[in-house]
Protein backbone atom coordinates (compact mmCIF):
# COMPACT_ATOMS: atom_id res chain seq x y z
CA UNK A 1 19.25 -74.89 -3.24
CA UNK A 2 19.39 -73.50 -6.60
CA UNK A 3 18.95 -69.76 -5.32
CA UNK A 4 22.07 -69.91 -3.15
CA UNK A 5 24.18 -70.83 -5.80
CA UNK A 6 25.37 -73.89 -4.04
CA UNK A 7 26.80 -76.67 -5.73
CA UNK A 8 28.06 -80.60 -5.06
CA UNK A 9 30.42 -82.67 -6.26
CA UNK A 10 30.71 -85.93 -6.17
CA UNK A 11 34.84 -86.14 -6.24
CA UNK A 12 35.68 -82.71 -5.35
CA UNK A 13 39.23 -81.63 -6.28
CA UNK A 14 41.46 -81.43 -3.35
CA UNK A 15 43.70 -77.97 -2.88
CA UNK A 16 47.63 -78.11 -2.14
CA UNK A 17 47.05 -76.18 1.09
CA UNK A 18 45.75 -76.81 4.61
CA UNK A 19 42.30 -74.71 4.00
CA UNK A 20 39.33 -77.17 3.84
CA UNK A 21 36.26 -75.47 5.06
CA UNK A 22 33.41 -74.23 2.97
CA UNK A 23 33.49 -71.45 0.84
CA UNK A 24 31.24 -68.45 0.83
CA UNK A 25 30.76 -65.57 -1.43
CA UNK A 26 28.82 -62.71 -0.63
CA UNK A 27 27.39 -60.56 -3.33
CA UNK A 28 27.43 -56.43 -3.79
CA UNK A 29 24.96 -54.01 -4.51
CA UNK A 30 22.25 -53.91 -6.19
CA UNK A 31 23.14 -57.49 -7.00
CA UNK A 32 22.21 -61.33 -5.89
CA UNK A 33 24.39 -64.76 -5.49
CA UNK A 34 23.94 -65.17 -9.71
CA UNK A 35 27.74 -62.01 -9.94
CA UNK A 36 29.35 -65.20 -8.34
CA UNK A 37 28.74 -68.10 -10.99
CA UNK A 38 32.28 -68.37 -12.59
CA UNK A 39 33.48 -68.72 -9.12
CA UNK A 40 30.77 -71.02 -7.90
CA UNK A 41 31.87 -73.24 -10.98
CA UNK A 42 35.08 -73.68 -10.41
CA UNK A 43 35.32 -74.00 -6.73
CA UNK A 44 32.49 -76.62 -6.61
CA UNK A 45 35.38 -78.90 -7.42
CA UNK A 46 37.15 -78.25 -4.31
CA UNK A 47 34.38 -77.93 -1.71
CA UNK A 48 31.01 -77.02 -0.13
CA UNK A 49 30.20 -73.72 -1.64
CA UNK A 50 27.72 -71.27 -1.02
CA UNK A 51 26.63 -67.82 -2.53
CA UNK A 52 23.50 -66.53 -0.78
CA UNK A 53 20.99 -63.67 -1.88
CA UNK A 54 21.11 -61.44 0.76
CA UNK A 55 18.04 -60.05 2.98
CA UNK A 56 15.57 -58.36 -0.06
CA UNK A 57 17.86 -59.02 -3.18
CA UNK A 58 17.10 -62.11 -5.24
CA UNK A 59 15.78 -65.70 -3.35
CA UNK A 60 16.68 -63.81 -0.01
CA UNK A 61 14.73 -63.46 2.92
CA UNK A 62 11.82 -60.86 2.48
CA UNK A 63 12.63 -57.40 3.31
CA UNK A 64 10.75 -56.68 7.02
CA UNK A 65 8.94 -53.83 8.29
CA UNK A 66 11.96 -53.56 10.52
CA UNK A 67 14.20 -52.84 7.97
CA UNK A 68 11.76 -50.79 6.07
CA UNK A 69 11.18 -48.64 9.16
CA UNK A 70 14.73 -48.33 10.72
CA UNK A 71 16.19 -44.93 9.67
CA UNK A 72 19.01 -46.81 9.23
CA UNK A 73 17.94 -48.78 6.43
CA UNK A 74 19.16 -52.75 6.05
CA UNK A 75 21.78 -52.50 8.25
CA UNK A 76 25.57 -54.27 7.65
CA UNK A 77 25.21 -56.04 10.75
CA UNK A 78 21.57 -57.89 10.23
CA UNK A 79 22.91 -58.69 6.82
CA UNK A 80 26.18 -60.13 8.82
CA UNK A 81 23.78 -61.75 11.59
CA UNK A 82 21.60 -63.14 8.44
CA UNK A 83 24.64 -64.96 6.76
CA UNK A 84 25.40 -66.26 10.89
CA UNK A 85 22.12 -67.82 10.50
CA UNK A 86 22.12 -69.23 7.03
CA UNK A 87 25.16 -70.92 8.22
CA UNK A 88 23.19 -72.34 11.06
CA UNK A 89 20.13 -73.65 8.99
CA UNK A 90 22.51 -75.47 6.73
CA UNK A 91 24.51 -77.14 9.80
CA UNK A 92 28.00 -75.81 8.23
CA UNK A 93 30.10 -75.18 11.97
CA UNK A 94 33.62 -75.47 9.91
CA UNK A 95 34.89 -72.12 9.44
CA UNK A 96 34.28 -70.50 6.55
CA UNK A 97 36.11 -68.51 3.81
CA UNK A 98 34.05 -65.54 3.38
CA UNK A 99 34.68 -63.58 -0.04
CA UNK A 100 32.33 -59.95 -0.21
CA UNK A 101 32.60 -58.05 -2.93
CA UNK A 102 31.63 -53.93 -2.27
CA UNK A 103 28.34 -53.83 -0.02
CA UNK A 104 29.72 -57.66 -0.01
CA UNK A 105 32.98 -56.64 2.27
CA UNK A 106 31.09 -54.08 4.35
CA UNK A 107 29.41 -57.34 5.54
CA UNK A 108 32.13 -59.40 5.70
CA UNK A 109 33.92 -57.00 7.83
CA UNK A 110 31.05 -57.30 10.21
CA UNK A 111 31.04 -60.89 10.52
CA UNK A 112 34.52 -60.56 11.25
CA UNK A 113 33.11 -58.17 14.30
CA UNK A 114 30.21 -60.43 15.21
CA UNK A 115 31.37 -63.99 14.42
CA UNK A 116 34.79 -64.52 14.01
CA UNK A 117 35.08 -67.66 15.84
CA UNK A 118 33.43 -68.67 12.20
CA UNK A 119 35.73 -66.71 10.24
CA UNK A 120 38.67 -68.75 9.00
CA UNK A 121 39.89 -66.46 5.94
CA UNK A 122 38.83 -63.59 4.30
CA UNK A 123 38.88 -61.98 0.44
CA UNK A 124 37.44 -58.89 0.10
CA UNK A 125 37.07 -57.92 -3.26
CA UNK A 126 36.84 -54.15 -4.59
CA UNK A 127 35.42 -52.74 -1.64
CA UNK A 128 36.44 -50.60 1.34
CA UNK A 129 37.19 -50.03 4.99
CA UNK A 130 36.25 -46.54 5.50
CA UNK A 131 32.55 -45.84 6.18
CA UNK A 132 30.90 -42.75 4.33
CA UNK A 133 31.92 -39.11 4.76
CA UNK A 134 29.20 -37.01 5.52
CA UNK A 135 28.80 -36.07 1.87
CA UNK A 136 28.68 -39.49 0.65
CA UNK A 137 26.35 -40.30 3.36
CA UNK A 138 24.31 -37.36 2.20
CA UNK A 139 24.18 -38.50 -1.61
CA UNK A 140 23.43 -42.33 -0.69
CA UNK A 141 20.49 -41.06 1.31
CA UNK A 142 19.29 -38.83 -0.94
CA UNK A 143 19.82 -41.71 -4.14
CA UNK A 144 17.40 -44.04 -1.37
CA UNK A 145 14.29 -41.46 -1.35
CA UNK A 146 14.65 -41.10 -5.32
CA UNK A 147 14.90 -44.35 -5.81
CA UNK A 148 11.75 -45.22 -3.52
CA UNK A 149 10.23 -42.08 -5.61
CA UNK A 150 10.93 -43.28 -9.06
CA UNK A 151 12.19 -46.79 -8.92
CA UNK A 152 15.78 -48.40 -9.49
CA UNK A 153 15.82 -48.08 -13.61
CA UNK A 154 17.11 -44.25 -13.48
CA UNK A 155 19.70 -45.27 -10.96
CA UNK A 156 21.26 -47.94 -12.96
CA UNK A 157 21.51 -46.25 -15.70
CA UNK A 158 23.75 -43.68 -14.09
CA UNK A 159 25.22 -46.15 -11.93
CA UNK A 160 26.47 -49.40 -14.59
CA UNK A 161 29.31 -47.38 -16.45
CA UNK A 162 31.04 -46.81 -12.90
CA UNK A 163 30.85 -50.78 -12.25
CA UNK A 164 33.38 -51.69 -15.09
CA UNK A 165 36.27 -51.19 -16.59
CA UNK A 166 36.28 -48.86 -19.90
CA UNK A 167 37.23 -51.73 -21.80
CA UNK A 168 34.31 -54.37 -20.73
CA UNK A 169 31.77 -51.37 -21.28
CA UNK A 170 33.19 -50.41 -25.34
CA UNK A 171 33.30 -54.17 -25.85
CA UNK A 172 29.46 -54.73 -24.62
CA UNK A 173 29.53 -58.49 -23.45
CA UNK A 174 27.02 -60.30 -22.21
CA UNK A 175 27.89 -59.81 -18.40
CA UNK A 176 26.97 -56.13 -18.83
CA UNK A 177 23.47 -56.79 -19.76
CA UNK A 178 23.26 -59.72 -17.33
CA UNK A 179 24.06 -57.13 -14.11
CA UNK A 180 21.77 -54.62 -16.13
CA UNK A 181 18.86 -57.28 -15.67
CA UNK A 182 20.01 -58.33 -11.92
CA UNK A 183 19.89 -54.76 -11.08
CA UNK A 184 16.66 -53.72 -12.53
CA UNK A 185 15.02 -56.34 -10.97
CA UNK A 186 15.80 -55.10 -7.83
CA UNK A 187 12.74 -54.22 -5.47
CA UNK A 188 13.59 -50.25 -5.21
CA UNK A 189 12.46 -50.60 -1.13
CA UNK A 190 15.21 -52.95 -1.15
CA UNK A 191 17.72 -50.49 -2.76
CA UNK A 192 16.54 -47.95 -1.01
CA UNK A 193 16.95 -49.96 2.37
CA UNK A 194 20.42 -51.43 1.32
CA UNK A 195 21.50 -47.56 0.13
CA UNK A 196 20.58 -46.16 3.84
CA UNK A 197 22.52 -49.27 5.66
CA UNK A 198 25.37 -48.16 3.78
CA UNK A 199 25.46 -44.71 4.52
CA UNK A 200 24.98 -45.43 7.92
CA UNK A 201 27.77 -48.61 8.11
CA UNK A 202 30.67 -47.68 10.80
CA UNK A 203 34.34 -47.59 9.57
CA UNK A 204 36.69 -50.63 10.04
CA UNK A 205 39.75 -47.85 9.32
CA UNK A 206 40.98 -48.02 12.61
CA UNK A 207 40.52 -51.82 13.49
CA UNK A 208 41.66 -52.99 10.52
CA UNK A 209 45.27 -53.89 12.65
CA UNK A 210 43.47 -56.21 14.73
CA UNK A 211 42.21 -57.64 11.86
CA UNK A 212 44.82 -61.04 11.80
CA UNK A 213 42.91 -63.85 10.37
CA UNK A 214 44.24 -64.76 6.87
CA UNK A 215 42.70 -62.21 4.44
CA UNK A 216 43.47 -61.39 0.35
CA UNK A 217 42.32 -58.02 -0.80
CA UNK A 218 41.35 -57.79 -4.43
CA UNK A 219 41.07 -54.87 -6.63
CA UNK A 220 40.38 -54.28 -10.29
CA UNK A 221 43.32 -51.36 -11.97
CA UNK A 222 40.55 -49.66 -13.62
CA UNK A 223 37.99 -49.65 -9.83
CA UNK A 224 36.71 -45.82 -9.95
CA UNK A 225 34.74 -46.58 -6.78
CA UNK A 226 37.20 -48.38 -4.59
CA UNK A 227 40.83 -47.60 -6.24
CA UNK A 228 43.96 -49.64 -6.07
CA UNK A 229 45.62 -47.13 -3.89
CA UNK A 230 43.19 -47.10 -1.75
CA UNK A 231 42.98 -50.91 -1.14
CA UNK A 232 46.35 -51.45 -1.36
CA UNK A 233 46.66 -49.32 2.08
CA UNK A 234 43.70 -51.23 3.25
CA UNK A 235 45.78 -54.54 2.86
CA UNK A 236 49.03 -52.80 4.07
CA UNK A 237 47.10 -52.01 7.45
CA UNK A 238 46.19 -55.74 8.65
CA UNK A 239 48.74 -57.75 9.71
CA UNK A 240 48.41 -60.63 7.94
CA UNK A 241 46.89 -59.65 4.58
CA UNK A 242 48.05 -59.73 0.67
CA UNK A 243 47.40 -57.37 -2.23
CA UNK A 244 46.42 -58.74 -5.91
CA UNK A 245 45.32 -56.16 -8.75
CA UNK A 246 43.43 -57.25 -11.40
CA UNK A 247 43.94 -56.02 -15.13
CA UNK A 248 41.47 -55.31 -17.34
CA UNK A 249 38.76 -54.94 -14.54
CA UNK A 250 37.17 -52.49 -12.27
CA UNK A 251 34.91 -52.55 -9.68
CA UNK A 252 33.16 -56.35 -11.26
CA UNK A 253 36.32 -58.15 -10.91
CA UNK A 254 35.09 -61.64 -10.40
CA UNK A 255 32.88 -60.95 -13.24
CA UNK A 256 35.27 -59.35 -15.89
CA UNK A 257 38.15 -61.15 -14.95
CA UNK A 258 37.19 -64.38 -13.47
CA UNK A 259 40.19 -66.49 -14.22
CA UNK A 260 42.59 -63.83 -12.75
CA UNK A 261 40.26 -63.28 -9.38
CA UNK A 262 39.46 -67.35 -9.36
CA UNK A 263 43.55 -67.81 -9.66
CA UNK A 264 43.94 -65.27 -6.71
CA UNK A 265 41.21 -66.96 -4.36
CA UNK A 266 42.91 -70.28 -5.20
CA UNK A 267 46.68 -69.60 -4.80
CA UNK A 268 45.45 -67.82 -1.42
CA UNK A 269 43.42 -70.90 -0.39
CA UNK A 270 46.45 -73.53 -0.87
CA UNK A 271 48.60 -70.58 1.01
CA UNK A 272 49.38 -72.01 4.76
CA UNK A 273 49.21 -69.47 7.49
């Protein structure tokens, strides 16, 4: 199905390593599955792949009154739950490599809670463990009722510049108008929604030691949102985790430096555990 991003092959390429099972991506916010098409290109030579629109963004599942009503907005774990049953519908029972990116790995850490007999690795890309401060919470909830007031345009335009690196933005290529587009076309009750799950996500800080399937954290050097340092401790925490930084990117790292983050995914895929 074209709107999942999945592809076929008819003589995928085989990996060095042990890891076989399908591969999916999960995208971030205020995005859909299209942020993943340089990896969806390359790895549908390897395997089953599969890059979903999540509940309200893109092809997904319509928004619901329940998420519209809950004070706590499109919550992590129905996002988590709706991936559970994607996976279902499409009869995959191998267990998956799940890569989120931002609002990506905030759902990816709670399929790890809520399914991790499906869970055989994890990449989290540019994102964090932590859950919100009370002033963050504060600011995402008040970004959610001005963005139901007066619509997503006025919060992308204040929100693109912290998405990538200095570099990608003075150079102007075509993946900057591209997430422009993908972010303006974004329903705002589904921003708004998203915004409130987020502020309202619980923190993985403290379980991130009990964390032990295979994971690769990935970080762009120029990430003002989630910074190297601070995934770099992330990684250090679980116990059987690696570090990559990516140059030249920032918070879009699949997107700005797809070669570098499809390298990483790969070398960690042939990587036995």
């Amino acid at each position: 199905m074209a709107g999942d991003g999945q592809r076929a092959s008819d003589a995928p390429e085989l990996l060095e390593g042990p890891f076989d099972g399908p591969l999916v991506f999960v995208h971030g916010f205020p995005l859909d599955h299209s942020m993943w098409s340089h990896q969806v290109d390359a790895f549908a030579r390897v395997g089953p792949v599969l890059a979903p629109d999540q509940r309200g963004f893109g092809n997904g599942p319509a928004l619901d009154e329940r998420s519209r009503n809950d004070p706590r907005g499109l919550a992590m774990e129905r996002l988590a739950d709706d991936l559970a049953d994607r996976l279902d519908a499409l009869r995959i029972t191998r267990p998956i490599a799940l890569v989120g990116l931002s609002m990506g790995g905030y759902v990816a850490f709670e399929f790890w809670k809520r399914h991790a007999d499906r869970l055989a690795r994890l990449v989290l890309c540019d994102t964090r463990a932590a859950s919100d401060s009370p002033d963050a919470a504060a600011i995402r909830l008040r970004t959610a009722d001005a963005v139901e007031r007066d619509g997503v345009e006025p919060f992308v335009d204040g929100w693109l510049a912290r998405l990538f690196a200095p570099r990608t933005m003075e150079e102007g290529p075509p993946i900057v108008g591209a997430t422009r587009s993908v972010m303006s076309a974004t329903p705002r009750e589904t921003a708004a929604a998203a915004l409130r799950g987020m502020a309202a996500r619980a923190s993985y800080q403290d379980r991130l030691v009990r964390i032990d399937v295979p994971t690769l954290v990935v970080c762009g050097r120029h990430d003002i949102l989630t910074p190297v340092a601070e995934m770099r401790a992330m990684a250090g925490a679980m116990p059987r985790a690696r570090f990559t930084e990516i140059a030249d990117a920032g918070h879009m790292a699949p997107l700005e430096a797809p070669d570098a983050v499809n390298g990483a995914i790969r070398a960690f895929l042939e990587e036995p555990f």
